[in-house]
Protein backbone atom coordinates (compact mmCIF):
# COMPACT_ATOMS: atom_id res chain seq x y z
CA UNK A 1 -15.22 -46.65 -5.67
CA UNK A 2 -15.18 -45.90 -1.65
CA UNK A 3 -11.56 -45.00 -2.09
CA UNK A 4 -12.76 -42.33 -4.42
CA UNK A 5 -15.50 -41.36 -2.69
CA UNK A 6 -13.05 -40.42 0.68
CA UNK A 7 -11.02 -38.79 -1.15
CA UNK A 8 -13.51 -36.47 -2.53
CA UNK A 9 -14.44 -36.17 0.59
CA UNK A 10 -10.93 -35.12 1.98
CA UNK A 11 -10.78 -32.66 -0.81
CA UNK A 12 -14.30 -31.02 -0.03
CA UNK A 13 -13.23 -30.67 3.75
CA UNK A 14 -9.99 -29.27 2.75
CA UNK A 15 -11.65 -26.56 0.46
CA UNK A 16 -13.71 -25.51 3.15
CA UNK A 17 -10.66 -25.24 5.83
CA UNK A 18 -8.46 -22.96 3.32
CA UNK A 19 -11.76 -21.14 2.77
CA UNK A 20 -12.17 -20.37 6.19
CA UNK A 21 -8.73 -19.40 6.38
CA UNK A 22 -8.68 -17.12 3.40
CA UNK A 23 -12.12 -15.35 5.19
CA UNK A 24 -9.83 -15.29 8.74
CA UNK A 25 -7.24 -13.49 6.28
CA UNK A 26 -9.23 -10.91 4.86
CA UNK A 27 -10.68 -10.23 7.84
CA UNK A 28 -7.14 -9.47 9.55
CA UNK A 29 -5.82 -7.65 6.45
CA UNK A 30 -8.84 -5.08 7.02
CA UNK A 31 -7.75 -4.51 10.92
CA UNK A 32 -4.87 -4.04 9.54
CA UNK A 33 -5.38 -1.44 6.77
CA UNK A 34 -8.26 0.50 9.76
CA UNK A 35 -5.42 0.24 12.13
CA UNK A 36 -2.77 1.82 10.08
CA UNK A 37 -5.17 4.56 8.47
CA UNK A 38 -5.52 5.43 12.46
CA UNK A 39 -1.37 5.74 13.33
CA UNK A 40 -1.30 7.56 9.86
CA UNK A 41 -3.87 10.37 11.24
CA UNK A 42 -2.30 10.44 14.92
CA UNK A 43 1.44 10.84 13.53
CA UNK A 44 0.27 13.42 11.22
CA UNK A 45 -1.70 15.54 13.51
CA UNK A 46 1.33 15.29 16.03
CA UNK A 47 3.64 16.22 13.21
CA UNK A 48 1.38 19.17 11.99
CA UNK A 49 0.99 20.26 15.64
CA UNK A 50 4.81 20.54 16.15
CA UNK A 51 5.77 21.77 12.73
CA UNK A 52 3.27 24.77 13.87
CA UNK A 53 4.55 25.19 17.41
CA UNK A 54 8.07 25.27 15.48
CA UNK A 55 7.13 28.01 13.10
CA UNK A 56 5.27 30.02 15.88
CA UNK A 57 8.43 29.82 18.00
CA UNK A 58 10.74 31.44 15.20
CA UNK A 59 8.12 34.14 14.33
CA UNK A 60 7.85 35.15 17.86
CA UNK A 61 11.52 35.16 17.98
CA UNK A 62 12.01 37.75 15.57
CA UNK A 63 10.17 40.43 17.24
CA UNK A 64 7.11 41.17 15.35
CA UNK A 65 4.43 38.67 15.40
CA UNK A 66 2.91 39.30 11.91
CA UNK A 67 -0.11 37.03 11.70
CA UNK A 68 -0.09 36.56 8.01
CA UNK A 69 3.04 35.48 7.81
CA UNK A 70 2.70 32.73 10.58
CA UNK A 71 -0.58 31.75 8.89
CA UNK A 72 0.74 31.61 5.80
CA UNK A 73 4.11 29.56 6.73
CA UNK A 74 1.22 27.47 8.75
CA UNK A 75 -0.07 26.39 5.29
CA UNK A 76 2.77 25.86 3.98
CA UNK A 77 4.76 24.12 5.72
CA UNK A 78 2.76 22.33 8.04
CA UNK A 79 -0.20 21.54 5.34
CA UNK A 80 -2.74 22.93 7.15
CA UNK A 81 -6.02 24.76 5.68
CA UNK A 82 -6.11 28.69 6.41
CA UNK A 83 -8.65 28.15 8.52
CA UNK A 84 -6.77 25.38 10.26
CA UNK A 85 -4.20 27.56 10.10
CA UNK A 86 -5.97 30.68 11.56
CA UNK A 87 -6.98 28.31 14.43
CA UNK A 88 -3.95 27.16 15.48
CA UNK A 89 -2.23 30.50 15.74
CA UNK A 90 -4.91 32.15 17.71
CA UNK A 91 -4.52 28.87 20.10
CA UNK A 92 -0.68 29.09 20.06
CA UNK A 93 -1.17 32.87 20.60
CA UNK A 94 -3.31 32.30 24.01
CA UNK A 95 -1.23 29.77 25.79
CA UNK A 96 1.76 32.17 25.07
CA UNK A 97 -0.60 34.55 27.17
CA UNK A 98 0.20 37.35 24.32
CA UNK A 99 -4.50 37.63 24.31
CA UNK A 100 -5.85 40.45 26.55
CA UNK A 101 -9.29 39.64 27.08
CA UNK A 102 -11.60 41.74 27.83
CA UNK A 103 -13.39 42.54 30.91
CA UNK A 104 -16.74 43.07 31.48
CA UNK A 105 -17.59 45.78 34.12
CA UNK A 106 -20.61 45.21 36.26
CA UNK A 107 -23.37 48.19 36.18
CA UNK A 108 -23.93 49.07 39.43
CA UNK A 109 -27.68 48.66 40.38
C-alpha cells in the first residue's frame, strides 16, 4: 500500500513538472511569434523604403518627374497606400533638394 502511495506521489510531482514546462513553453513560443511579427514589420518597411528610393531614382532618370506616375508605381510595386505613397515622394522629392520653399519677406515697420 505505501509502495502505491509513492508512486502516486511520483506521478503527481511529475505532472506538475511537465506542467510547468509546457506553461515555460507557451510562454517562449509567444516571444517568439511577438518577436518575429517585429523583424517582419522592420524588413518590410526597409524593403518598401528601398523599393521606393529605387523607383524614384529611375523616374528622375528619365527626365520628367511625373508625380502620378511615381505615385502610382509607389503603389504598385512597393505596396504602399496612395497616401503612403504621396508621402514618400514628396519626402524623396525634398532630400533630392528638387522643393523651392518659399520665403517669407519681412514688412518693414
Amino acid at each position: 500500500m505505501a509502495r502505491k502511495i509513492k508512486q502516486a506521489e511520483v506521478v503527481v510531482e511529475t505532472v506538475a513538472v511537465v506542467a510547468d514546462v509546457a506553461e515555460v513553453l507557451a510562454e517562449t513560443n509567444v516571444q517568439v511569434a511577438e518577436n518575429t511579427e517585429v523583424q517582419t514589420e522592420v524588413v518590410a518597411k526597409v524593403v518598401k523604403a528601398e523599393v521606393g528610393r529605387t523607383i524614384f531614382a529611375e523616374e528622375l532618370a528619365k527626365g520628367t518627374l511625373v508625380r502620378k506616375n511615381v505615385i502610382n508605381r509607389l503603389v504598385s510595386e512597393a505596396g504602399l497606400t496612395a497616401k503612403g505613397a504621396a508621402t514618400y515622394f514628396q519626402n524623396m522629392k525634398n532630400k533630392a533638394g528638387l522643393v523651392v520653399h518659399k520665403v517669407k519677406e519681412e514688412v518693414a515697420a
